[in-house]
PDB file of N, CA and C in Angstrom:
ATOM      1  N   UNK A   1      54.642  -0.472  18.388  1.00  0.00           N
ATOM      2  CA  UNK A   1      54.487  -1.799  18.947  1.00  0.00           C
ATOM      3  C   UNK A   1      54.959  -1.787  20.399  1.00  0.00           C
ATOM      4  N   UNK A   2      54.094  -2.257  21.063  1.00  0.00           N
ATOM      5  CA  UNK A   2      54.668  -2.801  22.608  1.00  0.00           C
ATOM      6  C   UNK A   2      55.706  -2.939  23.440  1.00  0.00           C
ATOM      7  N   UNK A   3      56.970  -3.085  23.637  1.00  0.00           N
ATOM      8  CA  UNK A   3      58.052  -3.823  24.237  1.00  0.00           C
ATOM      9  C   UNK A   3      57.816  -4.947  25.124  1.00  0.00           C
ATOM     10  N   UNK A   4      56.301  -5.350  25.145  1.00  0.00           N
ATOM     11  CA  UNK A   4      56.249  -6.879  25.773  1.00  0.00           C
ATOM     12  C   UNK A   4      55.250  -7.347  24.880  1.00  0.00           C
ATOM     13  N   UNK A   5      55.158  -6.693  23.398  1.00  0.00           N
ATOM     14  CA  UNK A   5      54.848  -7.857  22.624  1.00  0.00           C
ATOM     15  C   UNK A   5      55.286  -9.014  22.159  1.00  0.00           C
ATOM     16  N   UNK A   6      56.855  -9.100  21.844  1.00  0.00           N
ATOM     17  CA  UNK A   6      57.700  -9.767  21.713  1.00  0.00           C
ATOM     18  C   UNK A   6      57.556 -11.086  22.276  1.00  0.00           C
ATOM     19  N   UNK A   7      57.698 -10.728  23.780  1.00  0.00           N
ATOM     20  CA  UNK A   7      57.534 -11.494  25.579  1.00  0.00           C
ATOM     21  C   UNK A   7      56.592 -12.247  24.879  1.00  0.00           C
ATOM     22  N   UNK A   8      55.136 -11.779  24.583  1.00  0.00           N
ATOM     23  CA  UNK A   8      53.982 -12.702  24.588  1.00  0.00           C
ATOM     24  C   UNK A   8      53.866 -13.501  23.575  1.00  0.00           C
ATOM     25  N   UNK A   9      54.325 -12.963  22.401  1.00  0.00           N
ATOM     26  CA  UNK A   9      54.632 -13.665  21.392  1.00  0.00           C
ATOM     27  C   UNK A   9      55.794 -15.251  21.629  1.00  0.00           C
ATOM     28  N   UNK A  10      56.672 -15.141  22.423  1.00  0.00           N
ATOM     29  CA  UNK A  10      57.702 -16.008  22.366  1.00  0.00           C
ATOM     30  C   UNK A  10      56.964 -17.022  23.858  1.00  0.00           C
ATOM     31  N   UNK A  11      56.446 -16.310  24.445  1.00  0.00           N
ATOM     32  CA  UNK A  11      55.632 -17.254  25.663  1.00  0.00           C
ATOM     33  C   UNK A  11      54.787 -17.935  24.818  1.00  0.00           C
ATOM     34  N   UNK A  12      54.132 -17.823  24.315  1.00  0.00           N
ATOM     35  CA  UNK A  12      53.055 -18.558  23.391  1.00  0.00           C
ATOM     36  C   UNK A  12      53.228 -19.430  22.188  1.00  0.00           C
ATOM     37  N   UNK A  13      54.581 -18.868  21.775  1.00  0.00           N
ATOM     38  CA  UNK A  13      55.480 -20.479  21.308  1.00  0.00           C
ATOM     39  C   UNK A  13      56.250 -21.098  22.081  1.00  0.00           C
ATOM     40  N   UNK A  14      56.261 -20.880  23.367  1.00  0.00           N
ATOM     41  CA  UNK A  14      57.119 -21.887  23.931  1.00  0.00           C
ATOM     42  C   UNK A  14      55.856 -23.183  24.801  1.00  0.00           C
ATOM     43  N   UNK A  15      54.761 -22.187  25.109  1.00  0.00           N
ATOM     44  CA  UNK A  15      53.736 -23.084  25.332  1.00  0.00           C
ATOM     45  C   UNK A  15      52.671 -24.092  24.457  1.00  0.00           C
ATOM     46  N   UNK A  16      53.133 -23.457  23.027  1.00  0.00           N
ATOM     47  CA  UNK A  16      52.471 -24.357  22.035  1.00  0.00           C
ATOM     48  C   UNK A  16      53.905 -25.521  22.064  1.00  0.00           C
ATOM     49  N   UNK A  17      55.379 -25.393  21.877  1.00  0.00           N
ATOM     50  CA  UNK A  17      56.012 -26.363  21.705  1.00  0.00           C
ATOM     51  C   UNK A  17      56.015 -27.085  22.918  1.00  0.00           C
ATOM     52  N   UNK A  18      55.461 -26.743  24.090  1.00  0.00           N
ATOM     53  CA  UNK A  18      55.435 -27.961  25.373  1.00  0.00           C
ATOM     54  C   UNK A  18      54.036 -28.974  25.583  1.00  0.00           C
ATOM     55  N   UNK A  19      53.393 -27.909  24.938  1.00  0.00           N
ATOM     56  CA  UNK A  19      51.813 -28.720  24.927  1.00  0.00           C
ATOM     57  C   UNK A  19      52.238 -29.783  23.395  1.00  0.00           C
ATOM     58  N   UNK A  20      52.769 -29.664  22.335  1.00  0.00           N
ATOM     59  CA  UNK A  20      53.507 -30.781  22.056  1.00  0.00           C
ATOM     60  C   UNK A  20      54.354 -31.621  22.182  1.00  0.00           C
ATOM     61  N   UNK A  21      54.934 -31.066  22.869  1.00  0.00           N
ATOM     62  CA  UNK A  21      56.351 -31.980  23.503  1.00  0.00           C
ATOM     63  C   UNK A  21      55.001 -33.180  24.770  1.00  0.00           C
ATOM     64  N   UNK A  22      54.644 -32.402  25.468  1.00  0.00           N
ATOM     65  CA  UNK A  22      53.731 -33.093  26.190  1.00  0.00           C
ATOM     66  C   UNK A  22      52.774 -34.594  25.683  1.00  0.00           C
ATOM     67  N   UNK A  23      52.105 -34.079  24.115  1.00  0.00           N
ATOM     68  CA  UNK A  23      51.556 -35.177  23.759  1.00  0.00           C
ATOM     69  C   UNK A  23      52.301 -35.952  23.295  1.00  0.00           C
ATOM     70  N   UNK A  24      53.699 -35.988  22.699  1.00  0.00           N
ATOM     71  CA  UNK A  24      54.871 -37.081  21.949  1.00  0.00           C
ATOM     72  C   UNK A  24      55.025 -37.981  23.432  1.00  0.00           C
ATOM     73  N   UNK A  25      55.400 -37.035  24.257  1.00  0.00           N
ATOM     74  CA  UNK A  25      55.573 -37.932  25.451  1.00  0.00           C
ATOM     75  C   UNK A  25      54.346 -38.908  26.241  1.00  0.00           C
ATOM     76  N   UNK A  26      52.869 -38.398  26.124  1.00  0.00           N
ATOM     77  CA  UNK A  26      51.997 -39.324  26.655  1.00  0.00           C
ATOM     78  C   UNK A  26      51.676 -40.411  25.223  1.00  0.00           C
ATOM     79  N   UNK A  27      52.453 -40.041  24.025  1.00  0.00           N
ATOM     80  CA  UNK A  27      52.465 -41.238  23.022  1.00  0.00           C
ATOM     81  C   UNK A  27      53.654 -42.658  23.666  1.00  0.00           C
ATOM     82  N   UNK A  28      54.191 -41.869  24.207  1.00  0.00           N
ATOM     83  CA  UNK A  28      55.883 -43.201  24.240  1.00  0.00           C
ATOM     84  C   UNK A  28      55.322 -43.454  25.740  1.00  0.00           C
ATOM     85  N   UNK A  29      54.391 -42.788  26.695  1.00  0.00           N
ATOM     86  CA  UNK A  29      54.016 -43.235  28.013  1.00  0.00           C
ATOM     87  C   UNK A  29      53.214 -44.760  27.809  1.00  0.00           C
ATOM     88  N   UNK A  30      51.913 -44.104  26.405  1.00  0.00           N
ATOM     89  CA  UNK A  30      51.248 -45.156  26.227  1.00  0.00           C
ATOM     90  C   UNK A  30      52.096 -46.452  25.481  1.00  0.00           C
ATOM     91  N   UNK A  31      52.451 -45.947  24.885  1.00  0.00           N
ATOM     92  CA  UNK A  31      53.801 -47.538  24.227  1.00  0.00           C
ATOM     93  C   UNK A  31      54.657 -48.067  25.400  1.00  0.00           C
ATOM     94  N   UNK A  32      55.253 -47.235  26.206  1.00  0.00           N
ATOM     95  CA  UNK A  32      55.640 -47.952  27.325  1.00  0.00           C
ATOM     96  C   UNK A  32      55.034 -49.122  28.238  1.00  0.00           C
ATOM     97  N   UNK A  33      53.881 -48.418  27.864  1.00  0.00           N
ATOM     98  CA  UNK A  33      53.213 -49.284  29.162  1.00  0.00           C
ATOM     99  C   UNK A  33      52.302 -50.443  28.484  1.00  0.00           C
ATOM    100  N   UNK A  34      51.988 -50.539  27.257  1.00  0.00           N
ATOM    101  CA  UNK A  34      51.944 -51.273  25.999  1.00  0.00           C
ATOM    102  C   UNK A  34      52.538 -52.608  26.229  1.00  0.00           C
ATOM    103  N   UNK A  35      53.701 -52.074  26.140  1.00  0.00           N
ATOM    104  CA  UNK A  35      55.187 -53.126  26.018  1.00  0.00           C
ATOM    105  C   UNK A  35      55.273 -53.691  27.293  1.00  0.00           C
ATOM    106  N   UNK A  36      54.423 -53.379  28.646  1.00  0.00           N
ATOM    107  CA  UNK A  36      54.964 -53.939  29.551  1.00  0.00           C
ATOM    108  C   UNK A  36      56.547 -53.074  30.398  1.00  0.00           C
ATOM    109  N   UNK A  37      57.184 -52.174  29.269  1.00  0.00           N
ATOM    110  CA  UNK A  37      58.522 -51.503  30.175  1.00  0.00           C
ATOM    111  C   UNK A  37      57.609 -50.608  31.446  1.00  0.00           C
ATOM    112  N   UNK A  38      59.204 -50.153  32.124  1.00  0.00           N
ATOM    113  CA  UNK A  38      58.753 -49.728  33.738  1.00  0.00           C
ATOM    114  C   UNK A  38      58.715 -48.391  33.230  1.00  0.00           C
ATOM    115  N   UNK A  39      57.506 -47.481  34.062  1.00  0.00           N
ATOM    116  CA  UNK A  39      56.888 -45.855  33.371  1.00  0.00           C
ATOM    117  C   UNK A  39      57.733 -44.810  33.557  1.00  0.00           C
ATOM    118  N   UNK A  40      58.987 -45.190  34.872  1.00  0.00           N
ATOM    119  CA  UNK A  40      59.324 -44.014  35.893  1.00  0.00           C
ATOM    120  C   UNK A  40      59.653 -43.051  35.081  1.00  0.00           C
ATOM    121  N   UNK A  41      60.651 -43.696  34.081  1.00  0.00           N
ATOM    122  CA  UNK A  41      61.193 -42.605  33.814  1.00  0.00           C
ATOM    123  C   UNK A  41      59.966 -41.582  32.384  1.00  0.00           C
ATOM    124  N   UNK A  42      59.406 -42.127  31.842  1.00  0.00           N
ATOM    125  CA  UNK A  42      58.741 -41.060  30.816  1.00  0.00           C
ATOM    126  C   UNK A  42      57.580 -40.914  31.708  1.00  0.00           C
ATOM    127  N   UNK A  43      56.930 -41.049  33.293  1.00  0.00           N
ATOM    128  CA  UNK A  43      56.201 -40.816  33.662  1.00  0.00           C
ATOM    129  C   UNK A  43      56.950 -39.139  34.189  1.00  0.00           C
ATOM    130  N   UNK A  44      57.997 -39.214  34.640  1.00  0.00           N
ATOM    131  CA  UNK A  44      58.909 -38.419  35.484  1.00  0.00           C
ATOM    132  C   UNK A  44      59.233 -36.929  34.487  1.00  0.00           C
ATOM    133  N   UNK A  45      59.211 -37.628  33.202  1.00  0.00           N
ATOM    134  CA  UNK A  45      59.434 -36.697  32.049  1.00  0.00           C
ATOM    135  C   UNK A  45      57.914 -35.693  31.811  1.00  0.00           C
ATOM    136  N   UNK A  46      57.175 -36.522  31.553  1.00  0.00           N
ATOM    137  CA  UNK A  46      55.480 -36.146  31.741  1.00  0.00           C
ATOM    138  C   UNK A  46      55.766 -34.799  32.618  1.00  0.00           C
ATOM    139  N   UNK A  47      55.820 -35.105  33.896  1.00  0.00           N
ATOM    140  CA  UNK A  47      55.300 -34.544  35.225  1.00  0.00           C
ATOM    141  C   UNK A  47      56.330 -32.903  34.660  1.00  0.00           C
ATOM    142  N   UNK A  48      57.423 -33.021  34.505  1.00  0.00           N
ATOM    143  CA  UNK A  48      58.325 -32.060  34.295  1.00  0.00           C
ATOM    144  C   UNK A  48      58.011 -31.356  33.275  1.00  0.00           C
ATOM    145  N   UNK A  49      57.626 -31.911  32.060  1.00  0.00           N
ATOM    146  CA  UNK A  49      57.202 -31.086  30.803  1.00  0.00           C
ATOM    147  C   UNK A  49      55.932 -30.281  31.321  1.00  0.00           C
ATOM    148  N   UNK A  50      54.990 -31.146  32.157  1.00  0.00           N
ATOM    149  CA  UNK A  50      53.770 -30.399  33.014  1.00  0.00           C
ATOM    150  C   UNK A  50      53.933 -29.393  33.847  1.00  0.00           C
ATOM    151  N   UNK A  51      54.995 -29.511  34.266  1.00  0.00           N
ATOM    152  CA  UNK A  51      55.363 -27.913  35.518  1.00  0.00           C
ATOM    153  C   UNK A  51      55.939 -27.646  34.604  1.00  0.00           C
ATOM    154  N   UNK A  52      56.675 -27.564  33.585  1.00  0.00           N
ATOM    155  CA  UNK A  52      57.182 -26.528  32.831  1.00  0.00           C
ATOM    156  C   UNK A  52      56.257 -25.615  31.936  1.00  0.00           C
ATOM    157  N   UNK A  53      55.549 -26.620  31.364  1.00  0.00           N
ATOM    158  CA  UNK A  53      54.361 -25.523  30.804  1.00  0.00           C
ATOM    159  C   UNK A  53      53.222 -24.440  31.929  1.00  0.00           C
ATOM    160  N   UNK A  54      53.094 -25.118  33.082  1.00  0.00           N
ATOM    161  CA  UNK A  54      52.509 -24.202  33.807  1.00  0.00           C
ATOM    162  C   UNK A  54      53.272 -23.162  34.147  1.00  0.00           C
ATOM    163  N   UNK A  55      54.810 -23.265  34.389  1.00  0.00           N
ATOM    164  CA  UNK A  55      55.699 -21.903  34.370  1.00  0.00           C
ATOM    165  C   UNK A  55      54.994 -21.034  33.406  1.00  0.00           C
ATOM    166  N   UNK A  56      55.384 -21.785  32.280  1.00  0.00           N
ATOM    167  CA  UNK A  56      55.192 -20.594  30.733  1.00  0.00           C
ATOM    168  C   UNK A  56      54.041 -19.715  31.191  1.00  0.00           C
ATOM    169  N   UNK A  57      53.116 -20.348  31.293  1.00  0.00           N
ATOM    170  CA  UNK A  57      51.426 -20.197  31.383  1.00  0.00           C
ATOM    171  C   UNK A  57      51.537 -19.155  32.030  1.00  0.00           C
ATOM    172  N   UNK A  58      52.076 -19.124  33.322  1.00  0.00           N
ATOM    173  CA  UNK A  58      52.312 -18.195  34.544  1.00  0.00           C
ATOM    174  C   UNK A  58      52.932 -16.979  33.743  1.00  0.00           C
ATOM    175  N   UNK A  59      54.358 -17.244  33.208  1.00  0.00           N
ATOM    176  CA  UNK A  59      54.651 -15.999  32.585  1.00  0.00           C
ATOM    177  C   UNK A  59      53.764 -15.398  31.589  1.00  0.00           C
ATOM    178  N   UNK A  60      52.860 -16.019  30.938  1.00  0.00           N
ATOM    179  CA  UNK A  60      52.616 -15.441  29.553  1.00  0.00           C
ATOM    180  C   UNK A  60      51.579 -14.875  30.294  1.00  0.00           C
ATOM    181  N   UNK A  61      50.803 -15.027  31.574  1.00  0.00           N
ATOM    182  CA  UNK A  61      50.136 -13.692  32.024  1.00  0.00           C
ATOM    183  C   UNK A  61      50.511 -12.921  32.426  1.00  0.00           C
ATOM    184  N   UNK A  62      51.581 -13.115  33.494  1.00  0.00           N
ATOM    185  CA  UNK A  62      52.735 -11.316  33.377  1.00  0.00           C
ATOM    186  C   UNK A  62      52.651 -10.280  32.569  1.00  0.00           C
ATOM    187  N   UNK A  63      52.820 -11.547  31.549  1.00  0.00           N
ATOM    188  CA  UNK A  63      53.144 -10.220  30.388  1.00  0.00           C
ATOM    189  C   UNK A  63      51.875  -9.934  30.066  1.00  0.00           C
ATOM    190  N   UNK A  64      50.410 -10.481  29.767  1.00  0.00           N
ATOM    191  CA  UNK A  64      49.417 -10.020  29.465  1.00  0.00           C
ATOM    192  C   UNK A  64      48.855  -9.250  30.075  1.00  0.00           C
ATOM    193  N   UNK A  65      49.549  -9.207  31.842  1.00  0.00           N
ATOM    194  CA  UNK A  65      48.933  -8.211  32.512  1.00  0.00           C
ATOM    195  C   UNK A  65      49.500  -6.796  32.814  1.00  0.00           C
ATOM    196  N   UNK A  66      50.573  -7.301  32.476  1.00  0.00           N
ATOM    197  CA  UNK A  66      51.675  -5.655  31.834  1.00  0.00           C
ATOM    198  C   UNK A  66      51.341  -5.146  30.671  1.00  0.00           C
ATOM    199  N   UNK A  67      50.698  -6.001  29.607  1.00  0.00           N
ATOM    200  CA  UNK A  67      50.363  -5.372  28.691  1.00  0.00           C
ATOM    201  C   UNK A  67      48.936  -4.411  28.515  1.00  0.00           C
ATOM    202  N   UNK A  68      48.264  -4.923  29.521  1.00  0.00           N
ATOM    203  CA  UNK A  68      46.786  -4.453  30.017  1.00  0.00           C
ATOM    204  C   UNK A  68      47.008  -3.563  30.699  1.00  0.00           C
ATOM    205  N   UNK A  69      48.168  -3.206  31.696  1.00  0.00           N
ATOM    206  CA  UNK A  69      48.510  -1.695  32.529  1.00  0.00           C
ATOM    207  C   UNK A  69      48.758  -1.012  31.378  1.00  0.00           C
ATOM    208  N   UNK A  70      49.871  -1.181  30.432  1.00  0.00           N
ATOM    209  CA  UNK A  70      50.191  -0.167  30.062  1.00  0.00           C
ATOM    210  C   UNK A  70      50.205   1.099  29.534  1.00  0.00           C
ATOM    211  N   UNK A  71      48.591   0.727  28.511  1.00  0.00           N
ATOM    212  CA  UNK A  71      48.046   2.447  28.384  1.00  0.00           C
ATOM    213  C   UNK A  71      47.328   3.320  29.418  1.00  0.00           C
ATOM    214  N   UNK A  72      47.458   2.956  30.168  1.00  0.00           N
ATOM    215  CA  UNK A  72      46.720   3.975  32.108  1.00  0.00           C
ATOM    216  C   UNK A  72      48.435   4.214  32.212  1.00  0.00           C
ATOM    217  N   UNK A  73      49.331   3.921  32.169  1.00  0.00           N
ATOM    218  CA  UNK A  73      50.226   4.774  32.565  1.00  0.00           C
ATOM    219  C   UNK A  73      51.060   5.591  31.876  1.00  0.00           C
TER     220      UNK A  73
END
């Protein structure tokens, strides 16, 4: 097995638990704004869970592209 199978494996649950974390939060965005309350703050939460998953995203090709060098070397 690999030594950055692991990597891709754990990138790819951390991007499945943000792409959910993501929709709970555009659920309480839409109830927020439902209710009339002010968005900032679960809009602010949104935006952050959103650059955080594009981190992941970013890493989990690292590793896919280390994993694609690795039998040529």
């Amino acid at each position: 097995m690999d030594a950055a199978s692991p990597f891709l494996e754990q990138a790819n649950r951390y991007i499945a638990e943000m792409k959910a974390d993501i929709a709970r939060e555009r659920v309480i965005l839409e109830h927020a704004l439902d209710a009339g309350h002010p968005l900032e703050v679960a809009e602010s939460m949104l935006h952050a869970l959103e650059g955080a998953l594009r981190v992941f995203e970013k890493h989990r090709q690292l590793v896919l592209d280390r994993l694609k060098r690795r039998p040529s070397e």
